[in-house]
Protein backbone atom coordinates (compact mmCIF):
# COMPACT_ATOMS: atom_id res chain seq x y z
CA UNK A 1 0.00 0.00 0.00
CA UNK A 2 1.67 3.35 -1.17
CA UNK A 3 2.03 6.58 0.99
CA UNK A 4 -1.41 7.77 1.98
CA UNK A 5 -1.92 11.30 0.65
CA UNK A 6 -4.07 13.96 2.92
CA UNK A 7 -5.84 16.39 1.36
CA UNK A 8 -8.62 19.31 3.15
CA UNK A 9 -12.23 20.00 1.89
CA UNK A 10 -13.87 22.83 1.64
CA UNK A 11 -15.42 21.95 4.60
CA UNK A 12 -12.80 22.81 7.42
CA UNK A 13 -13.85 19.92 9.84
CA UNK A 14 -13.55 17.41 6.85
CA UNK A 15 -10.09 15.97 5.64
CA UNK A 16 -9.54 13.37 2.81
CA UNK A 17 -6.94 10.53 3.14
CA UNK A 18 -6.56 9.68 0.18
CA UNK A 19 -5.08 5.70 -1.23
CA UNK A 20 -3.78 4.81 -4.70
CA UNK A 21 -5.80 1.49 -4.42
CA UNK A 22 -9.16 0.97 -4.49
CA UNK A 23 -11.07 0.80 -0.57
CA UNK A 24 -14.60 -0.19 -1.67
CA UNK A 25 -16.32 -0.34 -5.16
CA UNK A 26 -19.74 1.19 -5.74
CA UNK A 27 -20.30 1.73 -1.67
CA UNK A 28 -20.15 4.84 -0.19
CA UNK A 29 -20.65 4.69 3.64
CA UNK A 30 -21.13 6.56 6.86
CA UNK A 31 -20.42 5.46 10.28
CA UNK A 32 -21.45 8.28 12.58
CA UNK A 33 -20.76 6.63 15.87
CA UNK A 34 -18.57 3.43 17.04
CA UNK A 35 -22.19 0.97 17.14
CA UNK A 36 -22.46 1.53 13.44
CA UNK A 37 -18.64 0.21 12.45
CA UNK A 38 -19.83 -3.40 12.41
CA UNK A 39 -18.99 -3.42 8.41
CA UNK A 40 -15.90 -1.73 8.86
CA UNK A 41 -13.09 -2.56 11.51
CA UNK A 42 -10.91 0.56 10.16
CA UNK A 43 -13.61 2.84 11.10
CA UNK A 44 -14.26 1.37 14.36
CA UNK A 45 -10.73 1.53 15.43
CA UNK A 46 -10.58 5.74 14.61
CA UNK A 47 -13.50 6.53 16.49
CA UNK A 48 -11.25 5.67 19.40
CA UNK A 49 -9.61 9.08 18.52
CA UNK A 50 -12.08 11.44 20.98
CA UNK A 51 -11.97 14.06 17.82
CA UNK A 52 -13.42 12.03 15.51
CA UNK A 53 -17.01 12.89 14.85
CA UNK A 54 -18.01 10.76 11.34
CA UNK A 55 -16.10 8.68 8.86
CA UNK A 56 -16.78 8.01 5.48
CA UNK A 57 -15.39 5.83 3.02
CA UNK A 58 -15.46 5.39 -0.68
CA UNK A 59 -13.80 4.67 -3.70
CA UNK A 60 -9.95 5.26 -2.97
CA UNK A 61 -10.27 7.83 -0.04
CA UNK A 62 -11.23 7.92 3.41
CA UNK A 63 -13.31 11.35 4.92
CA UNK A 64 -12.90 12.17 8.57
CA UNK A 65 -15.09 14.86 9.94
CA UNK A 66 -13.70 16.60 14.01
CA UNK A 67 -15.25 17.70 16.45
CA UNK A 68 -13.97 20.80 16.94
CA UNK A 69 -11.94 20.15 20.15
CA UNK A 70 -8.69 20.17 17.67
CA UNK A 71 -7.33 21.62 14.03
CA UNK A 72 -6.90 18.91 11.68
CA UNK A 73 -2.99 20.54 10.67
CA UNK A 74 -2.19 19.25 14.80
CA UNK A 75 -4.03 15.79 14.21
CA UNK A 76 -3.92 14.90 10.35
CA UNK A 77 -0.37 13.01 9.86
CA UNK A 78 -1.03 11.22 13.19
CA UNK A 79 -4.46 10.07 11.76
CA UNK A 80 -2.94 9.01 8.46
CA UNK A 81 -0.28 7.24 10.38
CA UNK A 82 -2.51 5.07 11.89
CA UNK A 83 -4.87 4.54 8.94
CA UNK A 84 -1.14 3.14 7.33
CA UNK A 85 -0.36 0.80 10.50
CA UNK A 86 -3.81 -0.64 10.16
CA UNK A 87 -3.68 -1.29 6.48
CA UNK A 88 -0.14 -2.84 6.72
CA UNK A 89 -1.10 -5.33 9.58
CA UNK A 90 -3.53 -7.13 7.72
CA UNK A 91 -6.64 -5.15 8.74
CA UNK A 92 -9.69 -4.54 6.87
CA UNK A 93 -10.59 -1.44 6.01
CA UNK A 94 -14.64 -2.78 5.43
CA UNK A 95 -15.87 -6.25 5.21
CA UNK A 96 -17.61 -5.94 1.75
CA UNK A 97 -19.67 -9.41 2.54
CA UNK A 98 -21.25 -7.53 5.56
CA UNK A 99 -21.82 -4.47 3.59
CA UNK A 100 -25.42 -4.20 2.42
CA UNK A 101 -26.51 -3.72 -1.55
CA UNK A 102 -28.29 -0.68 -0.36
CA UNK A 103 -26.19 1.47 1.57
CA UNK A 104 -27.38 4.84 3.64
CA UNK A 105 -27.73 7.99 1.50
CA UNK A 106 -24.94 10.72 3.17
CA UNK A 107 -25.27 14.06 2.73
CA UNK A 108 -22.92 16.88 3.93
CA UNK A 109 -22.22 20.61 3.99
CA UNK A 110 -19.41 22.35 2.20
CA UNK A 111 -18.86 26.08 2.60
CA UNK A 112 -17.81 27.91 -0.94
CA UNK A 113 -16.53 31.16 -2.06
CA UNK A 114 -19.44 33.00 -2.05
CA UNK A 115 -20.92 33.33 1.79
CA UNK A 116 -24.22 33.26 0.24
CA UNK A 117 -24.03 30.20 -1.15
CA UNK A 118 -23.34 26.17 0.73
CA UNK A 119 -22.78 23.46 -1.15
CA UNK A 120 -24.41 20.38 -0.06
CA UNK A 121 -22.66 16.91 -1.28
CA UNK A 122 -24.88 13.42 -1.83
CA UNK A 123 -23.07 10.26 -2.31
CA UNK A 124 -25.23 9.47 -4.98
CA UNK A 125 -25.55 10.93 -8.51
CA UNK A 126 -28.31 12.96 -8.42
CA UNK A 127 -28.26 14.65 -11.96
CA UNK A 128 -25.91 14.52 -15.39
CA UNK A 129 -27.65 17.61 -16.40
CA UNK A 130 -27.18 20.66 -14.67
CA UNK A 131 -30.49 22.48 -13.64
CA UNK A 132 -30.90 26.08 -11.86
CA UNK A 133 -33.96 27.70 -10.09
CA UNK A 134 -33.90 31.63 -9.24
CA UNK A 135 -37.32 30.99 -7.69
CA UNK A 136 -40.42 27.99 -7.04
CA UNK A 137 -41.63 29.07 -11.12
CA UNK A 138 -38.44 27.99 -12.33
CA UNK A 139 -38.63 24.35 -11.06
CA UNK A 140 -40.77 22.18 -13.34
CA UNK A 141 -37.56 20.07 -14.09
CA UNK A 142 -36.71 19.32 -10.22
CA UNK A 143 -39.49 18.41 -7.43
CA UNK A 144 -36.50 18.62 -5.18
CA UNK A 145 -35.93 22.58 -5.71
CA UNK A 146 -39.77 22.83 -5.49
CA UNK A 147 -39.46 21.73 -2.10
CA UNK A 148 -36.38 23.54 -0.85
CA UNK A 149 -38.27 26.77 -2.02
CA UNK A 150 -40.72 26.00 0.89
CA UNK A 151 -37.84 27.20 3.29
CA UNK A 152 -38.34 31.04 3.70
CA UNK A 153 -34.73 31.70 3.41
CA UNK A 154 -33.47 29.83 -0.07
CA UNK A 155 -33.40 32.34 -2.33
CA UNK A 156 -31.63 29.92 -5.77
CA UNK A 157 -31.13 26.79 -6.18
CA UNK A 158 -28.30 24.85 -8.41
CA UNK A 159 -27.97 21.48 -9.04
CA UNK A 160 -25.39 18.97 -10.90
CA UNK A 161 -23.63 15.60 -10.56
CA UNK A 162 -23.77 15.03 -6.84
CA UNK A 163 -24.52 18.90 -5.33
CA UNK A 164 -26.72 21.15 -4.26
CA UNK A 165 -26.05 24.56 -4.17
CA UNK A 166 -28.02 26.60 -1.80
CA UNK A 167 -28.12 30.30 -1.89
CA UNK A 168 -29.95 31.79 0.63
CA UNK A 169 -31.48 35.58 2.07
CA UNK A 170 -29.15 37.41 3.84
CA UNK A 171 -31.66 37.91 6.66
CA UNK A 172 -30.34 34.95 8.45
CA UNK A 173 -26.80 33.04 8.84
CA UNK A 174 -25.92 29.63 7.93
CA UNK A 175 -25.05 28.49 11.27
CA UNK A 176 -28.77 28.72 12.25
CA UNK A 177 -30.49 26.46 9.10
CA UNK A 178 -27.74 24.29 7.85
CA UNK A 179 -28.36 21.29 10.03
CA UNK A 180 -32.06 21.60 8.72
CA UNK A 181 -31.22 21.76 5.35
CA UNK A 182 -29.00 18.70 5.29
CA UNK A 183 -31.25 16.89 6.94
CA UNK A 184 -34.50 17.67 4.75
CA UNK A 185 -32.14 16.63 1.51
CA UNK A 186 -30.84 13.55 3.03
CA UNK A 187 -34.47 12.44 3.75
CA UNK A 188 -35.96 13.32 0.42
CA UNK A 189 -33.13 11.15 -1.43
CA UNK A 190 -33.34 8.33 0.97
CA UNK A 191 -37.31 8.51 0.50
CA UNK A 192 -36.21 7.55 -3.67
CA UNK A 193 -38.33 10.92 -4.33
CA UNK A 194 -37.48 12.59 -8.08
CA UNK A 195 -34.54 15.16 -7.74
CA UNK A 196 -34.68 16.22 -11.41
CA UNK A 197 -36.75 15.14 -14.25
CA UNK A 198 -33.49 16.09 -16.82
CA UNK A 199 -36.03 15.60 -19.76
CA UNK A 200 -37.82 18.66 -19.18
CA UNK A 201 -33.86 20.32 -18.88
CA UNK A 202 -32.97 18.86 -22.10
CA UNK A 203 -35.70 21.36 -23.95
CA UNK A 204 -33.82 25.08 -22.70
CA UNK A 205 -31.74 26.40 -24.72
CA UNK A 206 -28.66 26.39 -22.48
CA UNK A 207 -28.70 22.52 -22.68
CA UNK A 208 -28.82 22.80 -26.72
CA UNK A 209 -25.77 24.68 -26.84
CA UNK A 210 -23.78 22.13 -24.93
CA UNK A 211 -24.45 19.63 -27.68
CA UNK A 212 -22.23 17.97 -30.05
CA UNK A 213 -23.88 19.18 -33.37
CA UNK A 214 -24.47 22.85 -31.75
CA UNK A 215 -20.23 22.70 -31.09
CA UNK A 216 -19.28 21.40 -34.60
CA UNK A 217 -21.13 24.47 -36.14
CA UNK A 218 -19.04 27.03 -34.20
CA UNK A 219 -16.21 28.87 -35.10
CA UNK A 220 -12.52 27.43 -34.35
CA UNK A 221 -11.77 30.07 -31.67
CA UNK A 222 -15.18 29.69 -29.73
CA UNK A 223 -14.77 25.43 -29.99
CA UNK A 224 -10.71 25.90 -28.36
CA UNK A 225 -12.51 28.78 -25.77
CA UNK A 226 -15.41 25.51 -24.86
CA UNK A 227 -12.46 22.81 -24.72
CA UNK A 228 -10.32 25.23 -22.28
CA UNK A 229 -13.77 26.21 -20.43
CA UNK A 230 -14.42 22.71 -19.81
CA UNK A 231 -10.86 21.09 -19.09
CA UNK A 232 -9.15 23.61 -16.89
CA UNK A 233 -12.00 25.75 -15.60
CA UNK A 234 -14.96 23.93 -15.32
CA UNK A 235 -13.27 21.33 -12.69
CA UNK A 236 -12.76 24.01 -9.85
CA UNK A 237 -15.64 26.11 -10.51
CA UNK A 238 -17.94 23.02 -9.83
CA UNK A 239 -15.86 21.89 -6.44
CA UNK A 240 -17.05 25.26 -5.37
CA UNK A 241 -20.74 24.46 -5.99
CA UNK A 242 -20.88 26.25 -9.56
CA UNK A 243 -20.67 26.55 -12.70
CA UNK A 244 -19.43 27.92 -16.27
CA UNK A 245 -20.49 27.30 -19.26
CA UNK A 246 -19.90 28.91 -23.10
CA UNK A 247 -22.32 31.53 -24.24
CA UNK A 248 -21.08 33.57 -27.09
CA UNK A 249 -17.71 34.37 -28.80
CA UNK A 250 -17.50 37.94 -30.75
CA UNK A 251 -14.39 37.61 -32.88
CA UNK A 252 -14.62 41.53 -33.82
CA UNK A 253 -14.89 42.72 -29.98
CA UNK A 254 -12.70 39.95 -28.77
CA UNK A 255 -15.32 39.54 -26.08
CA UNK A 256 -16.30 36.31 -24.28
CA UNK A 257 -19.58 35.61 -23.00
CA UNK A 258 -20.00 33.18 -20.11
CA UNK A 259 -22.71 31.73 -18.17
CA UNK A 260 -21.86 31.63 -14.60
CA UNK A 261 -24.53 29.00 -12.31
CA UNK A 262 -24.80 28.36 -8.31
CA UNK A 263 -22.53 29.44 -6.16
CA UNK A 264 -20.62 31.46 -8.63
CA UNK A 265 -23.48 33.44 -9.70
CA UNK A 266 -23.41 36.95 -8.03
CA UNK A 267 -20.69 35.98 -6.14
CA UNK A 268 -18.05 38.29 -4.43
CA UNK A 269 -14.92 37.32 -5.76
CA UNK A 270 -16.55 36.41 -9.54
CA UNK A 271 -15.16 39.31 -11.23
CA UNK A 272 -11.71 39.03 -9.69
CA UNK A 273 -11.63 35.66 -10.68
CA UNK A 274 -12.56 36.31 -14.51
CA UNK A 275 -10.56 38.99 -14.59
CA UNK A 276 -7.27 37.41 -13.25
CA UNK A 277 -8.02 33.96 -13.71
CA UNK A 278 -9.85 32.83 -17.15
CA UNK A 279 -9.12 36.23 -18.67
CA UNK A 280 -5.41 35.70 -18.45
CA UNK A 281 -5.75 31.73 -19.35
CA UNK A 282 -8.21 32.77 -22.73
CA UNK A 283 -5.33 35.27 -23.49
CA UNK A 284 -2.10 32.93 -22.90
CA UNK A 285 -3.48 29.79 -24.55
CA UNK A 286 -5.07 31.63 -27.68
CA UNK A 287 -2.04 33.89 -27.43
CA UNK A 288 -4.43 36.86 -27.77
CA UNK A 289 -4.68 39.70 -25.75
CA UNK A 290 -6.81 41.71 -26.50
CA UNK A 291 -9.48 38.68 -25.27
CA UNK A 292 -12.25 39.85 -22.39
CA UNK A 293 -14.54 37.70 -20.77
CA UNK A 294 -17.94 38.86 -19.68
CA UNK A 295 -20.17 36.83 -17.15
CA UNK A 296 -23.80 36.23 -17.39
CA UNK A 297 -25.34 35.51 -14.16
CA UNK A 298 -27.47 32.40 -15.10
């Protein structure tokens, strides 16, 4: 077993120990307290460490979640340490025979760049179609957002792959609705209730431009702008619980339309981060500058 690599979340209680080999296939599981470890012995043995709060495991990584009692940079290479000792003694990390075909749905909270805005991360795919509501009219595609705009204080909702994106009022704080939140979406999924009927997405025009016969009609520049978009942008703007996507190319301005979604939609540090980050990217790998990008709030 190689080196075990740690790496933080946006959520600050939540740290990622990461293993080159493969812990569990198609199983993602939560063991919130030491009674539930009975499928895995790994997780039983670090909820002897008093900071330790929930573990979850799939795929390659393992997730710890603190209490807050210590900082993860005192803690973390002592935790991966151990998770290394275990692993090269034999133990098991879960006992897949014990594990059942239908494993609990998790669901947790992830903070982004935009204070508005918290992510909230399923261990289940929940769409492969990205869908947005800026109010209860806008949610015909998702019976999911319907609901959530029942809470006084959402204000948008953004959903793709395994996320939620939340964005609420500013007349109340996160601290005081999170827990509620969380635990409304965890119920709903576990329930099997529709999240997002992605035929009804399929019909905006948003969705049409993301097709293959909509890129191979474009012009050179705007296909190598989409390719860049989606290779080196896209990746980060969705781990903070947004989006980008391509709107328009004017070669004679030189000016780049994009759509920005969820969290990164009226977001603080948006501008900053076209101006300095894609900007300069469009301009170095089209060796242009006289590029601009423009955001659309979606």
């Amino acid at each position: 077993m190689d080196k075990i690599t740690i790496k933080s979340t946006n959520n600050p209680s939540i740290v990622k120990f990461e293993l080159n080999d493969i812990i569990t296939r198609n199983q993602n599981l939560e063991y919130k307290n030491i009674d539930e470890t009975s499928t895995s012995p790994l997780a039983k043995q670090l909820f002897f460490l008093p900071f330790v709060k929930t573990v979850f495991i799939s795929g390659y990584f393992i997730a710890i979640e603190k209490y807050s009692i210590v900082e993860w940079e005192d803690v973390q290479d002592e935790v991966a340490n151990q998770i290394s000792a275990f692993i090269e003694k034999g133990g098991k990390i879960v006992l897949e025979d014990q594990i059942q075909k239908k494993s609990a749905t998790t669901v947790y909270g992830e903070t982004t760049p935009n204070p508005a805005v918290l992510k909230f991360v399923c261990n289940k795919l929940l769409t492969k179609t990205p869908f947005e509501a800026k109010n209860i009219d806008e949610t015909d595609a998702s019976p999911l957002a319907k609901e959530l705009f029942n809470f006084s204080f959402v204000k948008e909702v953004f959903i793709d792959e395994n996320y939620i994106s939340i964005t609420k009022y500013n007349s109340i704080e996160w601290d005081a609705v999170s827990a509620e939140i969380r635990s409304f979406i965890k119920e709903y999924i576990e329930l099997n209730k529709e999240v997002i009927n992605e035929t009804l997405i399929t019909k905006t025009e948003n969705h049409i431009k993301k097709q293959d016969d909509y890129f191979e009609k474009l012009d050179v520049t705007s296909q190598q702008i989409i390719n860049i978009l989606e290779e080196y942008v896209k990746p980060a703007v969705q781990s903070d619980g947004g989006n980008i996507t391509f709107d328009s190319f004017d070669a004679e301005e030189k000016r780049v339309k994009v759509i920005l979604q969820g969290a990164c939609s009226g977001c603080p540090s948006s501008t900053f981060t076209l101006k300095n980050g894609i900007e300069n990217m469009l301009k170095d790998m089209l060796k242009d500058n006289a590029i601009i990008v423009e955001a659309i709030n979606g």
